[in-house]
Protein backbone atom coordinates (compact mmCIF):
# COMPACT_ATOMS: atom_id res chain seq x y z
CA UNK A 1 17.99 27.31 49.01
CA UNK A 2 16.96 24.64 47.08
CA UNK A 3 13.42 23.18 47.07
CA UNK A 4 12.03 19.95 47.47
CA UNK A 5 12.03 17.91 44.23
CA UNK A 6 10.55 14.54 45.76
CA UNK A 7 7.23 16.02 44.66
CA UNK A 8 5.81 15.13 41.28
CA UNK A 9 3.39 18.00 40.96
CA UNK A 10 5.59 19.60 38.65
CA UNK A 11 4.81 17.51 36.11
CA UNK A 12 2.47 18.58 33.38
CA UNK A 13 3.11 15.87 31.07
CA UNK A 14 3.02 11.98 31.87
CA UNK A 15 5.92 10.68 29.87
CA UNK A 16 4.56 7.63 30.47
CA UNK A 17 1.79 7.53 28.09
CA UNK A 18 4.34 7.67 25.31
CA UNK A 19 6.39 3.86 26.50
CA UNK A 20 5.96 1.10 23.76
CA UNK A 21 4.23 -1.19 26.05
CA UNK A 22 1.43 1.70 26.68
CA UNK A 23 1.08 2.74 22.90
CA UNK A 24 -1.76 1.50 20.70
CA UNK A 25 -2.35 2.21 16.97
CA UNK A 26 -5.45 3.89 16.10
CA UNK A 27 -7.88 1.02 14.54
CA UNK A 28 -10.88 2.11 12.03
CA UNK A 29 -13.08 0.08 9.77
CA UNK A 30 -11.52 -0.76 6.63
CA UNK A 31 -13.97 -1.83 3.61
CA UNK A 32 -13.81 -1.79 0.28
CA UNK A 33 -15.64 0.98 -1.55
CA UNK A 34 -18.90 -0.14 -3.29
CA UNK A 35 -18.03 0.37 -6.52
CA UNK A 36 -15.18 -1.45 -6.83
CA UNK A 37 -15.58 -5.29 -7.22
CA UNK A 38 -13.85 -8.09 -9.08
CA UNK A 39 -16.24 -7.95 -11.80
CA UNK A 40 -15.51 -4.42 -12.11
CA UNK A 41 -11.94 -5.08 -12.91
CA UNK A 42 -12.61 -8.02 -14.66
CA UNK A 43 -14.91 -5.91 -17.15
CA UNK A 44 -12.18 -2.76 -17.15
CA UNK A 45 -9.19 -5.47 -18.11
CA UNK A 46 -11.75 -7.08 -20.97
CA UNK A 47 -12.23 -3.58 -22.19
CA UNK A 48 -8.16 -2.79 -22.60
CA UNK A 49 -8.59 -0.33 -19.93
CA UNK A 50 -5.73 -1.84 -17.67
CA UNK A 51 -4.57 1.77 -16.86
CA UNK A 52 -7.99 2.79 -15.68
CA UNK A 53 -8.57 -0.75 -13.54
CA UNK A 54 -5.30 0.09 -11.36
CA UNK A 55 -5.77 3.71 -10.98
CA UNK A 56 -9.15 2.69 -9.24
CA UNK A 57 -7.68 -0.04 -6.82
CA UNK A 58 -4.70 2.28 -6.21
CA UNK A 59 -6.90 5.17 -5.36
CA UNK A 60 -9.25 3.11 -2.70
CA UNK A 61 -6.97 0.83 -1.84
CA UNK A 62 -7.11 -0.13 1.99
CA UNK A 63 -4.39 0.68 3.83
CA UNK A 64 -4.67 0.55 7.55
CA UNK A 65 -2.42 -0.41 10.57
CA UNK A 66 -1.90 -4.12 10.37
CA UNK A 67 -4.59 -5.94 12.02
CA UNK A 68 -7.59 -3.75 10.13
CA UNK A 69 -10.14 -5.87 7.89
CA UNK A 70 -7.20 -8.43 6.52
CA UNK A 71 -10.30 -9.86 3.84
CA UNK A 72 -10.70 -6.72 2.09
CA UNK A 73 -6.82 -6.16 1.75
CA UNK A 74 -6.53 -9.95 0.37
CA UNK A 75 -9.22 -9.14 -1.49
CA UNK A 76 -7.76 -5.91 -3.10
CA UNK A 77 -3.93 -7.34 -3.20
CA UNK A 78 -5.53 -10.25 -5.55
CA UNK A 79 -7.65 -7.66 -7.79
CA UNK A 80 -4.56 -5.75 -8.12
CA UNK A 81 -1.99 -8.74 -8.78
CA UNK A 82 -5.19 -9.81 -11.75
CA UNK A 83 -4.18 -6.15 -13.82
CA UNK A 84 -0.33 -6.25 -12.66
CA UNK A 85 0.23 -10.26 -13.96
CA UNK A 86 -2.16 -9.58 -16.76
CA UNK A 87 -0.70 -11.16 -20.05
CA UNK A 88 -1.69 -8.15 -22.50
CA UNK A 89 0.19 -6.06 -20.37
CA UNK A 90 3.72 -5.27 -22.39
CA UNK A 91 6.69 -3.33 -21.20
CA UNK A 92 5.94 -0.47 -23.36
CA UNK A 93 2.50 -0.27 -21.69
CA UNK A 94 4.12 -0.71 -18.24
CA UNK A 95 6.00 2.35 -18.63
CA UNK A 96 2.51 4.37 -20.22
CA UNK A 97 0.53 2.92 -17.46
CA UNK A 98 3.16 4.13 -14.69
CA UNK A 99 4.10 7.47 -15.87
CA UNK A 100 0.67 8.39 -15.71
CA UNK A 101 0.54 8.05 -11.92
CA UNK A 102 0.85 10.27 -9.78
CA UNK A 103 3.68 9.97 -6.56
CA UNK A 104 1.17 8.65 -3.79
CA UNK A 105 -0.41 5.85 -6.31
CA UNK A 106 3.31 4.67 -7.41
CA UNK A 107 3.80 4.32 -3.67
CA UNK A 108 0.54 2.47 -3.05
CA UNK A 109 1.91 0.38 -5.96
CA UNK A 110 5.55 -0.31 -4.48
CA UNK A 111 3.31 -1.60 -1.49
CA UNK A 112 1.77 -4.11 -3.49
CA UNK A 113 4.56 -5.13 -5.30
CA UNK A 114 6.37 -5.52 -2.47
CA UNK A 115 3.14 -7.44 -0.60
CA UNK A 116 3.05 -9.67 -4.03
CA UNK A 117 6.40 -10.87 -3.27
CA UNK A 118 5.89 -11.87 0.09
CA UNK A 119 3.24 -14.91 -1.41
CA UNK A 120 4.51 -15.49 -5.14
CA UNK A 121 2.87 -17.73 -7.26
CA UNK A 122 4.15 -19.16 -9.89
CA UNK A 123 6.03 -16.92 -12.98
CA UNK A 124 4.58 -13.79 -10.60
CA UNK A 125 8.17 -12.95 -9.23
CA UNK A 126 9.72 -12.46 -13.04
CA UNK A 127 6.73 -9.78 -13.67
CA UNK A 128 6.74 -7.98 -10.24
CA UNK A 129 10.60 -7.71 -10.69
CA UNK A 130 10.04 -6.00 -13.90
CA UNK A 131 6.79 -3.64 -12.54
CA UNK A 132 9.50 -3.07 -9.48
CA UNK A 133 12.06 -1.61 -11.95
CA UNK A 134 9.88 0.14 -14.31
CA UNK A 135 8.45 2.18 -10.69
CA UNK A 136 11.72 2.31 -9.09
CA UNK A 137 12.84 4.17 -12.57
CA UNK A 138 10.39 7.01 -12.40
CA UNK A 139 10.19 6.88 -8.45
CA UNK A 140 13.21 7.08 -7.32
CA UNK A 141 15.07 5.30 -4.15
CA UNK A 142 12.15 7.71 -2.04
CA UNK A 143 9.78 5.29 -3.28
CA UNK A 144 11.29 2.58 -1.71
CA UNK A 145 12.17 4.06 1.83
CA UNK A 146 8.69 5.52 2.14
CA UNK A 147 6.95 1.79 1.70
CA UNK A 148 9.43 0.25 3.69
CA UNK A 149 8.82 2.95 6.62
CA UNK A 150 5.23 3.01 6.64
CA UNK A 151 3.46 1.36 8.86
CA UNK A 152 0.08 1.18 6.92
CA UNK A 153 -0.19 -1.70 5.04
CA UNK A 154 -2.21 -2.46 2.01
């Protein structure tokens, strides 16, 4: 016949452990590396070197569960709105400076494009509408759903 099922000791896996309520994102320390600083950026953009300036805040750019070190993403999202709102930058060099990044570093960038218009300032929305298209053009409509489903923010 049939046995008793009242028991739990068949369980091997709690189920539970996996409920909303119960689940917590992994938190870790979140800095800045060293070498990157606003005067380093400040120096690259004074040089002409915008292209080199974003690679190296897309590269260590902090990206973390929300909550994680919000100073040093401020402080990256403004270093990184200084080379994308620069005035020397041109469309032409938009389009050099983008198609020589690679797929995770245009994503990095839709994430700060994205995080730029969430606090414009003013004449910012005009240009990040512009760096939007120019990504979204070599980036496709993946770009897009992989920002918008990621739950590390920059």
């Amino acid at each position: 016949m049939s046995k008793n099922t009242s028991s739990s000791e068949f369980r091997q896996l709690d189920v539970d452990q996996y409920n909303e309520d119960n689940f917590r994102e992994e938190d870790g320390e979140v800095t800045l590396p060293a070498g990157i600083d606003e005067d380093t950026v400040i120096n690259l953009l004074n040089k002409g070197e915008e292209q080199e300036a974003l690679r190296l805040l897309l590269a260590n750019a902090p990206s973390a569960s929300k909550g994680c070190n919000e100073q040093a993403k401020d402080l990256a999202l403004s270093l990184v709105m200084k080379v994308l709102l620069n005035k020397s930058i041109n469309k032409t060099k938009m389009d050099e400076i983008i198609g020589q990044l690679d797929q995770s570093l245009l994503d990095v960038l839709m994430k700060y494009i994205y995080r730029g218009f969430e606090n414009p300032s003013e004449g910012s929305s005009a240009l990040l509408l512009q760096w939007h298209e120019k990504v979204f053009n070599v980036a496709g409509i993946g770009c897009i759903v992989r920002v918008l489903s990621d739950r590390k923010r920059v």
